[in-house]
N, C-alpha and C. Protein backbone atom coordinates (compact mmCIF):
# COMPACT_ATOMS: atom_id res chain seq x y z
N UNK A 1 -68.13 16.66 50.27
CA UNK A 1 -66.76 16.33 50.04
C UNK A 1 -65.91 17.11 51.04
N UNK A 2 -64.92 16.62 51.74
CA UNK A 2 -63.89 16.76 52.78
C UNK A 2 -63.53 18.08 51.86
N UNK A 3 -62.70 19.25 52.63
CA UNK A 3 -61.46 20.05 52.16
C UNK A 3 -60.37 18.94 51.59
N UNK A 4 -60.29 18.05 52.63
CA UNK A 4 -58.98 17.18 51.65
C UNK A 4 -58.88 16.39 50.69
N UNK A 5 -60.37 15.96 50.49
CA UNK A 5 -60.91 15.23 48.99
C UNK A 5 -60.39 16.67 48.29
N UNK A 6 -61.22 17.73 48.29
CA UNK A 6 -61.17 18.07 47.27
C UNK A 6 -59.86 19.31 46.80
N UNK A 7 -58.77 19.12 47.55
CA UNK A 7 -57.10 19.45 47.41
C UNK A 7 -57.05 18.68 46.43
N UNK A 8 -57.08 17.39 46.93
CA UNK A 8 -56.20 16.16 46.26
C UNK A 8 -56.88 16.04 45.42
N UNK A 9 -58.58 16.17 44.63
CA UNK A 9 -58.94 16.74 43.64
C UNK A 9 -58.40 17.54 42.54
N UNK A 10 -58.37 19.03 43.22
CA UNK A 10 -57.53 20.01 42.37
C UNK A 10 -56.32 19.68 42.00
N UNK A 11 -55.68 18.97 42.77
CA UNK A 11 -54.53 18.66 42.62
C UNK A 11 -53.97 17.76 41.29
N UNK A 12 -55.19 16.39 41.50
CA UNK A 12 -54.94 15.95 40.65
C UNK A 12 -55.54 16.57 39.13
N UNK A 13 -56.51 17.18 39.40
CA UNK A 13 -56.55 18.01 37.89
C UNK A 13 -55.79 18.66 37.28
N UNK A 14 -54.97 19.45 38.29
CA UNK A 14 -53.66 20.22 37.78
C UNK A 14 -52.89 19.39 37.15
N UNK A 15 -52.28 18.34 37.78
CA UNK A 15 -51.20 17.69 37.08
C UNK A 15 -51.37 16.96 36.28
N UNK A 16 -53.04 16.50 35.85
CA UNK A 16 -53.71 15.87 34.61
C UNK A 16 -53.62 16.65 33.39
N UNK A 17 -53.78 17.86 33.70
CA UNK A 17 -53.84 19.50 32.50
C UNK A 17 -52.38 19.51 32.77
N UNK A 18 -51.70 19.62 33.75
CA UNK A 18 -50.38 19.73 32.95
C UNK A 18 -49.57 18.68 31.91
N UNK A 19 -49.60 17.29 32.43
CA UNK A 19 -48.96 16.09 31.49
C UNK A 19 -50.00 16.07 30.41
N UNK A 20 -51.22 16.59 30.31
CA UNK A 20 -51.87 16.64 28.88
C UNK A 20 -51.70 17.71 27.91
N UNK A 21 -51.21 19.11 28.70
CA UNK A 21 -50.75 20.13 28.07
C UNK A 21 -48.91 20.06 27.93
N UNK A 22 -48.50 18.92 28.43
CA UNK A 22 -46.92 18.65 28.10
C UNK A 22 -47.25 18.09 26.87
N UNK A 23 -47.69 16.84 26.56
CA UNK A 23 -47.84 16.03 25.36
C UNK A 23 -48.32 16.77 23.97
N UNK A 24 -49.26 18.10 24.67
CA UNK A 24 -49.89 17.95 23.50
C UNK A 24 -48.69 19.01 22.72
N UNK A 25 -47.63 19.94 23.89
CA UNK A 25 -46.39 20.65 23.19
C UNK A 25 -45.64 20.30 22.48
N UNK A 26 -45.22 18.87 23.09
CA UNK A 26 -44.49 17.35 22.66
C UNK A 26 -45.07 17.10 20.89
N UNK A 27 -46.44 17.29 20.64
CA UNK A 27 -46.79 16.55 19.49
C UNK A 27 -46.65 17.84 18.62
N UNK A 28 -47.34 18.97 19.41
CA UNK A 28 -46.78 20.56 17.95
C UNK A 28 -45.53 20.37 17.96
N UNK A 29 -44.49 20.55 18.59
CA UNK A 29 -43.08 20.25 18.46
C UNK A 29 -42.85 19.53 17.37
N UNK A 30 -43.24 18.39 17.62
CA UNK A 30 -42.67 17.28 16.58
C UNK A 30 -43.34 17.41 15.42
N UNK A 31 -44.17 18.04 15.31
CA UNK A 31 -45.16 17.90 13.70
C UNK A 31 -44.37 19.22 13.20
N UNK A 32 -44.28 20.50 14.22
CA UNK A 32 -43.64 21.57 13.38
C UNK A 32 -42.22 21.32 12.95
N UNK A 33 -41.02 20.13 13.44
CA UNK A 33 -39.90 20.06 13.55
C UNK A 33 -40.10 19.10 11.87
N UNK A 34 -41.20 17.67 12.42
CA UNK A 34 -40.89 17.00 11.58
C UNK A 34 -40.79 17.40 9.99
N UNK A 35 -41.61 18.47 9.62
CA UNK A 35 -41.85 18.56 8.41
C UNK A 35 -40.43 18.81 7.79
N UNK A 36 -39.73 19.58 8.30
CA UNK A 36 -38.47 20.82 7.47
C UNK A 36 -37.59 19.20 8.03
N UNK A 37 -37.33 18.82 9.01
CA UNK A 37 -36.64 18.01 8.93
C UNK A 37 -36.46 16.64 7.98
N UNK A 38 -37.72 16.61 7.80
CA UNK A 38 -37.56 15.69 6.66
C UNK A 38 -37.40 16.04 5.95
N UNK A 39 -37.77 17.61 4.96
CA UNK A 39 -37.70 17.76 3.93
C UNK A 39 -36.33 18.55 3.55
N UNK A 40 -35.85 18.36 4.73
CA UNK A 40 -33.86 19.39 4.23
C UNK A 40 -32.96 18.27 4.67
N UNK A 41 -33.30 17.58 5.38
CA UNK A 41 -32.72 16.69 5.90
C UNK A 41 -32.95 15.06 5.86
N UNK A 42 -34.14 14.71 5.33
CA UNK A 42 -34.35 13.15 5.40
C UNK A 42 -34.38 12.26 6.79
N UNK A 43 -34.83 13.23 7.97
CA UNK A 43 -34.80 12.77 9.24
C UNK A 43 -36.24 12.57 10.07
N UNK A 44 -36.73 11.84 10.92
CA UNK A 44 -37.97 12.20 11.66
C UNK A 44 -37.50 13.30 12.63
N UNK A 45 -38.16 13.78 13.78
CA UNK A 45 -37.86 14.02 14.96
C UNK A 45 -37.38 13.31 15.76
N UNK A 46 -37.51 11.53 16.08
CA UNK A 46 -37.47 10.74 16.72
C UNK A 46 -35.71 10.36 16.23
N UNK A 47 -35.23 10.38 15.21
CA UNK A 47 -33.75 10.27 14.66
C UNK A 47 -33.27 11.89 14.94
N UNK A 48 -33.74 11.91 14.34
CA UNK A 48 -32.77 13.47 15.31
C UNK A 48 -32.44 13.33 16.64
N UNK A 49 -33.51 13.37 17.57
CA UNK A 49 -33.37 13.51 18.80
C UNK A 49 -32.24 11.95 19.32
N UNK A 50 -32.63 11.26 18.36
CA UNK A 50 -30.99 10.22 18.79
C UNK A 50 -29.66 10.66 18.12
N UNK A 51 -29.83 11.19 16.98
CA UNK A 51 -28.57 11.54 16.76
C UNK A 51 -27.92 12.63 17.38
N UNK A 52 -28.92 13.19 18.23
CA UNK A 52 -28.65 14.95 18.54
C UNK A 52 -27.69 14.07 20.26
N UNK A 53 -28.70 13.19 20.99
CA UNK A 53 -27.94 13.10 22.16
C UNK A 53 -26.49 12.09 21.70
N UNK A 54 -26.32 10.97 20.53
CA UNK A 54 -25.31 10.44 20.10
C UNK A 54 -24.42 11.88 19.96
N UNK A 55 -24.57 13.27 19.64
CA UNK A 55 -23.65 13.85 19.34
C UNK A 55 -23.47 14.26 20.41
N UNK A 56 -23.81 14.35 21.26
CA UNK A 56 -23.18 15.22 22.49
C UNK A 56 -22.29 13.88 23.29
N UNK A 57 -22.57 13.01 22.91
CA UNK A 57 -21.87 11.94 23.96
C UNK A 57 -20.66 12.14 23.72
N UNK A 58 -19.56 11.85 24.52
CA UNK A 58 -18.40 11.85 24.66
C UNK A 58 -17.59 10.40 23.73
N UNK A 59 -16.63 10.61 23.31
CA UNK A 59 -15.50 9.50 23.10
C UNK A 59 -16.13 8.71 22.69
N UNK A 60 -16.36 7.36 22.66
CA UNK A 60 -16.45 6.26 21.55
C UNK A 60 -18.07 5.96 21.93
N UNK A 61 -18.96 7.31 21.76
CA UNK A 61 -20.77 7.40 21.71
C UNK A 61 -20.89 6.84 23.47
N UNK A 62 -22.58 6.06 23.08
CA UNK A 62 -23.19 6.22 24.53
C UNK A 62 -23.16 4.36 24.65
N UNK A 63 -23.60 4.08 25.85
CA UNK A 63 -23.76 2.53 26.25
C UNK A 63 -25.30 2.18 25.50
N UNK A 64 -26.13 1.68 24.94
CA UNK A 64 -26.97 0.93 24.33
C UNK A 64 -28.13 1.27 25.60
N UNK A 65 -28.34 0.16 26.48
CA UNK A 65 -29.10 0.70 27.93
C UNK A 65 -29.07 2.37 28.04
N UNK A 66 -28.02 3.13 28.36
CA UNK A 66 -28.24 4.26 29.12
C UNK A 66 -29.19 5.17 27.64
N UNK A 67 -28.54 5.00 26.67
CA UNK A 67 -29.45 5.96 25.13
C UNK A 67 -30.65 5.43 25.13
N UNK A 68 -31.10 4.11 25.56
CA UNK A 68 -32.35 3.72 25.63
C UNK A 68 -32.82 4.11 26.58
N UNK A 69 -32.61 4.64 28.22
CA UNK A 69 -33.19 5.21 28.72
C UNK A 69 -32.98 6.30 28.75
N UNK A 70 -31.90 7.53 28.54
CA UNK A 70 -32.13 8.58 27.73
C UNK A 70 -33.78 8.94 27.14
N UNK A 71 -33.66 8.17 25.86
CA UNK A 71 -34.86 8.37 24.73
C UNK A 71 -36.03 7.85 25.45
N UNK A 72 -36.28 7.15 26.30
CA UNK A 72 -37.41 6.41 27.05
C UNK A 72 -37.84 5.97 26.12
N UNK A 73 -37.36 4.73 25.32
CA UNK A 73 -37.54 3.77 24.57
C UNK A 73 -37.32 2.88 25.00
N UNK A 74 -37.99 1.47 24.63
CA UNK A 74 -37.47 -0.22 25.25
C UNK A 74 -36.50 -0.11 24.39
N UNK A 75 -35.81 -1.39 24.75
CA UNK A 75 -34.46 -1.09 23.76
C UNK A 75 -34.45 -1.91 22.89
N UNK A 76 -36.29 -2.74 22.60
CA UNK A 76 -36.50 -3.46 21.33
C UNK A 76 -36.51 -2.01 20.34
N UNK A 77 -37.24 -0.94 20.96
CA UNK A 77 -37.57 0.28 19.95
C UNK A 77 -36.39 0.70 19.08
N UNK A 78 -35.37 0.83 20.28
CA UNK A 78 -34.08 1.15 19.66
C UNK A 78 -33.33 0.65 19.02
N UNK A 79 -33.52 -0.42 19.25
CA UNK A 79 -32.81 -1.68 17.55
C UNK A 79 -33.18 -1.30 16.90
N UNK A 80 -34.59 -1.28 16.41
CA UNK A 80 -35.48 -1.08 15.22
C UNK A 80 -34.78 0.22 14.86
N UNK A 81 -34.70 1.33 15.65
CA UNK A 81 -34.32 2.55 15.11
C UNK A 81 -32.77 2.49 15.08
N UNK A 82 -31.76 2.04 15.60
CA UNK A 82 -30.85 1.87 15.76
C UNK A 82 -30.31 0.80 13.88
N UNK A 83 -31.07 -0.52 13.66
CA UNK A 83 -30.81 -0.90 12.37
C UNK A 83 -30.85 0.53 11.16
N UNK A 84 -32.03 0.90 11.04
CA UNK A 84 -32.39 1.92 9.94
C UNK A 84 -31.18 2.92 10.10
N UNK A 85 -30.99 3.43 10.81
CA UNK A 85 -30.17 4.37 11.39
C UNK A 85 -28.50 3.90 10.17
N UNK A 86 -28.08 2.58 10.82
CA UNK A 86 -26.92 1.82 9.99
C UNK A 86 -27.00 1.59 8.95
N UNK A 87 -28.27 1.22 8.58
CA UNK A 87 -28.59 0.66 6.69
C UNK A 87 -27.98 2.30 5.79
N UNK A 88 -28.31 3.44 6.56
CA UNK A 88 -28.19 4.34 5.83
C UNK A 88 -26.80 5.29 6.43
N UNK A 89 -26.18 4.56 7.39
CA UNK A 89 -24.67 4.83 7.08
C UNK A 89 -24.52 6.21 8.24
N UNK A 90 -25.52 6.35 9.25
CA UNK A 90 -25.67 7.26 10.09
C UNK A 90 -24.70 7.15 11.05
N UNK A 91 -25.60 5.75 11.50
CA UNK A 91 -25.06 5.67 13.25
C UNK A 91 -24.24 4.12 13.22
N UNK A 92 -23.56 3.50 13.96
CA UNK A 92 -23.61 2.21 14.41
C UNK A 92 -23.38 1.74 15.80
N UNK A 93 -23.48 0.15 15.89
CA UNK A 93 -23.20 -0.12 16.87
C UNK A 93 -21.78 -0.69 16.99
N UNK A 94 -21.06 -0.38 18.41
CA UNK A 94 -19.79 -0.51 18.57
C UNK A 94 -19.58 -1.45 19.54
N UNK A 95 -18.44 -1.43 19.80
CA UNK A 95 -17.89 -2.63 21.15
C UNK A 95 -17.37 -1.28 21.94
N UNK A 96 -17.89 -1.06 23.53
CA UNK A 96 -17.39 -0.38 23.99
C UNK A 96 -16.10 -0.12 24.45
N UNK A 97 -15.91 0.92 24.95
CA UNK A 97 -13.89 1.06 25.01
C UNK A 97 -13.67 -0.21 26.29
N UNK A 98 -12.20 -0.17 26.58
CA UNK A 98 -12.16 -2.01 27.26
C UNK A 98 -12.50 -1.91 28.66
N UNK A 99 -12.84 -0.75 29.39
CA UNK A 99 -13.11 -0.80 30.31
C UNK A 99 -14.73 -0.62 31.06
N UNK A 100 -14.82 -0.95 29.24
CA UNK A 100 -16.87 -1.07 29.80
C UNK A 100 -17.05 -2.21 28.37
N UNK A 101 -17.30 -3.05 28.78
CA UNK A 101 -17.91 -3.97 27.40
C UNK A 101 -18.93 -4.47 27.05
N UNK A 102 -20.05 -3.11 27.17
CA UNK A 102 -21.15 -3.40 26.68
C UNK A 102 -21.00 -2.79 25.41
N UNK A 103 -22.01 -2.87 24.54
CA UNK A 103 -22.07 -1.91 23.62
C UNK A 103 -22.77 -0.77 23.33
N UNK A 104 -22.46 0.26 22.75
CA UNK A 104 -22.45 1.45 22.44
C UNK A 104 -22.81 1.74 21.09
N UNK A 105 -23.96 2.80 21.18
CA UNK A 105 -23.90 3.26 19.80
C UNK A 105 -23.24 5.10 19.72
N UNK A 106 -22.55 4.59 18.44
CA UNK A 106 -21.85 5.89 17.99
C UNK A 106 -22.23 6.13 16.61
N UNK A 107 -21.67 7.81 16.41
CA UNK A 107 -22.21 8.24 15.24
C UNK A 107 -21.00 8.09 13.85
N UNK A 108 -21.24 7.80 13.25
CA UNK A 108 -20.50 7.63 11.84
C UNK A 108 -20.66 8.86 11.44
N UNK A 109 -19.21 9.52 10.62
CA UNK A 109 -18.85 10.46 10.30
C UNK A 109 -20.08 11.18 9.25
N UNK A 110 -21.07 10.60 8.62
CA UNK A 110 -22.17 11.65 7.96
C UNK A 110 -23.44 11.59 8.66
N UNK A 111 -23.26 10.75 9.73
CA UNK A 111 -24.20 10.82 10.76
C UNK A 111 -24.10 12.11 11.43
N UNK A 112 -22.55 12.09 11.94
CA UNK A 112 -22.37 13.27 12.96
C UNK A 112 -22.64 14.86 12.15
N UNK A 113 -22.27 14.83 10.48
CA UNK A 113 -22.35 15.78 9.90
C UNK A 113 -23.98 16.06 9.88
N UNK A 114 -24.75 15.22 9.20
CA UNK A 114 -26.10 15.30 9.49
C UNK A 114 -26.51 16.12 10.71
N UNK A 115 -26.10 15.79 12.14
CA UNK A 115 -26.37 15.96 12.81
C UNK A 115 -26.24 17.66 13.17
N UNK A 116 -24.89 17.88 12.78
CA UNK A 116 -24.73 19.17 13.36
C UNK A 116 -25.45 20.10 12.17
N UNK A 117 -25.49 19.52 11.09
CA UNK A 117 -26.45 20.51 9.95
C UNK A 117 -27.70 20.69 10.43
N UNK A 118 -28.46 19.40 10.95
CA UNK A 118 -30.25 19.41 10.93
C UNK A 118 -29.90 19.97 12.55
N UNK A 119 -29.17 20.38 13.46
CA UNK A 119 -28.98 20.91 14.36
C UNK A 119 -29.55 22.35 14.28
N UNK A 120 -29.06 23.55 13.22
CA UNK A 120 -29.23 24.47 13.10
C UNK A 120 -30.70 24.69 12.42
N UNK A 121 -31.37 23.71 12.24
CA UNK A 121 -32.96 23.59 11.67
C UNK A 121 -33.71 24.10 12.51
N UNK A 122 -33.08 22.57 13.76
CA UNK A 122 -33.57 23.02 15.09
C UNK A 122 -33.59 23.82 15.93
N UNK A 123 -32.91 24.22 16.18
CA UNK A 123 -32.62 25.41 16.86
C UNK A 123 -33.68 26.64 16.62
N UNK A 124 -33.37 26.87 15.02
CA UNK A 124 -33.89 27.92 14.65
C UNK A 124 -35.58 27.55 14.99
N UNK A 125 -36.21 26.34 14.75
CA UNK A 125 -37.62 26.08 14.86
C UNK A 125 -38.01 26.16 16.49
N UNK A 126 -37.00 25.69 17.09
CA UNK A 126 -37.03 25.93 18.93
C UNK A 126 -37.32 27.11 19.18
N UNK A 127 -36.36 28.07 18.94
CA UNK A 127 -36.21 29.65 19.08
C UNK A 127 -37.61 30.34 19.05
N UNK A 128 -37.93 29.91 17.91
CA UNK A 128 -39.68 30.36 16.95
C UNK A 128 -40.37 29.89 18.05
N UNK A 129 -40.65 28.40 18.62
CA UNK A 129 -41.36 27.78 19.03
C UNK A 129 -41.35 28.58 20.70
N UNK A 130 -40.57 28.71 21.46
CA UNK A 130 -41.26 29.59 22.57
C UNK A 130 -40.40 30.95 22.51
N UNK A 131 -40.10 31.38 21.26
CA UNK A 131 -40.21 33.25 21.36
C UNK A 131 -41.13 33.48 22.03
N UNK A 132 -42.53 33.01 22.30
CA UNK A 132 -43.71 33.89 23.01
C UNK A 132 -43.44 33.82 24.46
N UNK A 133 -42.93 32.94 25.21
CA UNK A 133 -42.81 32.42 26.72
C UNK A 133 -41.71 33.03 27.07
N UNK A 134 -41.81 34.01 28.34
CA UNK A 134 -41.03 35.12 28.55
C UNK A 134 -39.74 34.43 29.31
N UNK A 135 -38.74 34.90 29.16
CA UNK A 135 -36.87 33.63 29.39
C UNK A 135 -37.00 33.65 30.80
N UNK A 136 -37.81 34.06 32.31
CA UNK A 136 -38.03 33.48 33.41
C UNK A 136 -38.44 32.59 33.45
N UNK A 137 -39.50 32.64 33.13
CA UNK A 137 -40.78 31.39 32.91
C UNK A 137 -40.54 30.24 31.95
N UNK A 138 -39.54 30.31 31.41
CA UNK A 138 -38.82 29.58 30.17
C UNK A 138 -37.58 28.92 31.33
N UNK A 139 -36.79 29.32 31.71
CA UNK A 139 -35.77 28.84 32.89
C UNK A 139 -36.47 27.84 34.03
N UNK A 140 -37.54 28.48 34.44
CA UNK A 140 -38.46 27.73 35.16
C UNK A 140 -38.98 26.33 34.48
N UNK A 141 -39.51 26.48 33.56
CA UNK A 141 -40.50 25.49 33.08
C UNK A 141 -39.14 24.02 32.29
N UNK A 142 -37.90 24.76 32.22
CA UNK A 142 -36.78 23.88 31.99
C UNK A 142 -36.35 23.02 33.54
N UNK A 143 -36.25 23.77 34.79
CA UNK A 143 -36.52 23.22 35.93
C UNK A 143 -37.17 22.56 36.22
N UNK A 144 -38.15 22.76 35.58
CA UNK A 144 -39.60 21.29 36.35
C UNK A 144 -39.02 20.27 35.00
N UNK A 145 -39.01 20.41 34.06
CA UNK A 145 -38.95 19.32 32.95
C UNK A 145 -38.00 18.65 33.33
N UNK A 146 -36.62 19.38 33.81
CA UNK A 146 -35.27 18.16 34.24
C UNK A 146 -35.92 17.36 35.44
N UNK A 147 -36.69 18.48 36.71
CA UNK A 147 -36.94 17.09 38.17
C UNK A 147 -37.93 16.10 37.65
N UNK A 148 -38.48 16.32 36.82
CA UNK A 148 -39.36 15.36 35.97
C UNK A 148 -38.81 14.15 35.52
N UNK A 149 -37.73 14.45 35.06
CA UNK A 149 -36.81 13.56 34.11
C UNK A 149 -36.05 12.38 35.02
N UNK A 150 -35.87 13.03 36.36
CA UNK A 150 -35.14 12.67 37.24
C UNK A 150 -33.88 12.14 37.26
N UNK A 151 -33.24 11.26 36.82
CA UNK A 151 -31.71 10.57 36.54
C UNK A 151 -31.43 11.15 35.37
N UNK A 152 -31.79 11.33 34.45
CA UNK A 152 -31.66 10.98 33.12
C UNK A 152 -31.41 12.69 32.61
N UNK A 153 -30.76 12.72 31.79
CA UNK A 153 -30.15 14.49 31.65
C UNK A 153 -30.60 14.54 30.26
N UNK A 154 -31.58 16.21 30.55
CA UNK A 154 -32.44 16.98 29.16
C UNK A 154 -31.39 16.85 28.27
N UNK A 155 -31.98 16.03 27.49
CA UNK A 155 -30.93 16.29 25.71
C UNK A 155 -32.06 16.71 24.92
N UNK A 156 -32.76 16.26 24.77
CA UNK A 156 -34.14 16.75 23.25
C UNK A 156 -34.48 17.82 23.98
């Protein structure tokens, strides 16, 4: 095997162990989040993390498209989650303000309360979750996750 086979070898092993050691953070995350969240709150992880970026959006919520690529969901996913969401008086969908007329989903007033309550869940379970990873290497590893992300701005 060439030196350059086997770079592009290592190479690709690295970044195989890393997107398999991203996911598998991705799934403790969500199993340690989901539990307390459902059980103080009545939420998955997957509703949180929409209501969490619906709360940061500005003025009359986000455009439908851009929260769907936000969440990297099709935006059949996001109906589906987007209906449930309304049946229970969270979130809805809006007519955007007149100088954009697509639509938008925004948060309804016990949505947004929800939100900022199961907020402080999170946080506190985040905090726990890399207390061990020293705040350089923590700054860093937030750097690669945004060029990762590329367009689209870290909300979860």
């Amino acid at each position: 095997m060439s030196s350059m086979n086997t770079a592009t070898t290592a190479n690709t092993a690295t970044a195989l162990d890393f997107c398999l050691a991203l996911g598998r953070a991705h799934a403790s995350l969500g199993l340690r989040l989901g539990d307390d969240l459902g059980a103080f709150h009545g939420l998955d992880f997957g509703d949180f993390i929409l209501l969490s970026v619906l709360l940061r959006a500005e003025g009359a919520g986000m455009p439908l498209v851009a929260l769907a690529r936000t969440l990297g969901l099709p935006m059949s996913a996001l109906m589906r989650r987007m209906v449930l969401l309304e049946k229970t008086g969270l979130a809805e969908r809006v007519p955007g303000p007149a100088a954009d007329p697509r639509r938008h989903a925004a948060l309804r007033p016990g949505g947004r309360q929800l939100a900022q309550t199961a907020l402080l869940t999170v946080e506190a379970h985040c905090k726990a979750f890399v207390q061990p990873v020293a705040h350089g290497r923590l700054q860093s590893a937030h750097e690669v996750l945004a060029t990762l992300i590329g367009d689209n701005e870290l909300h979860a």
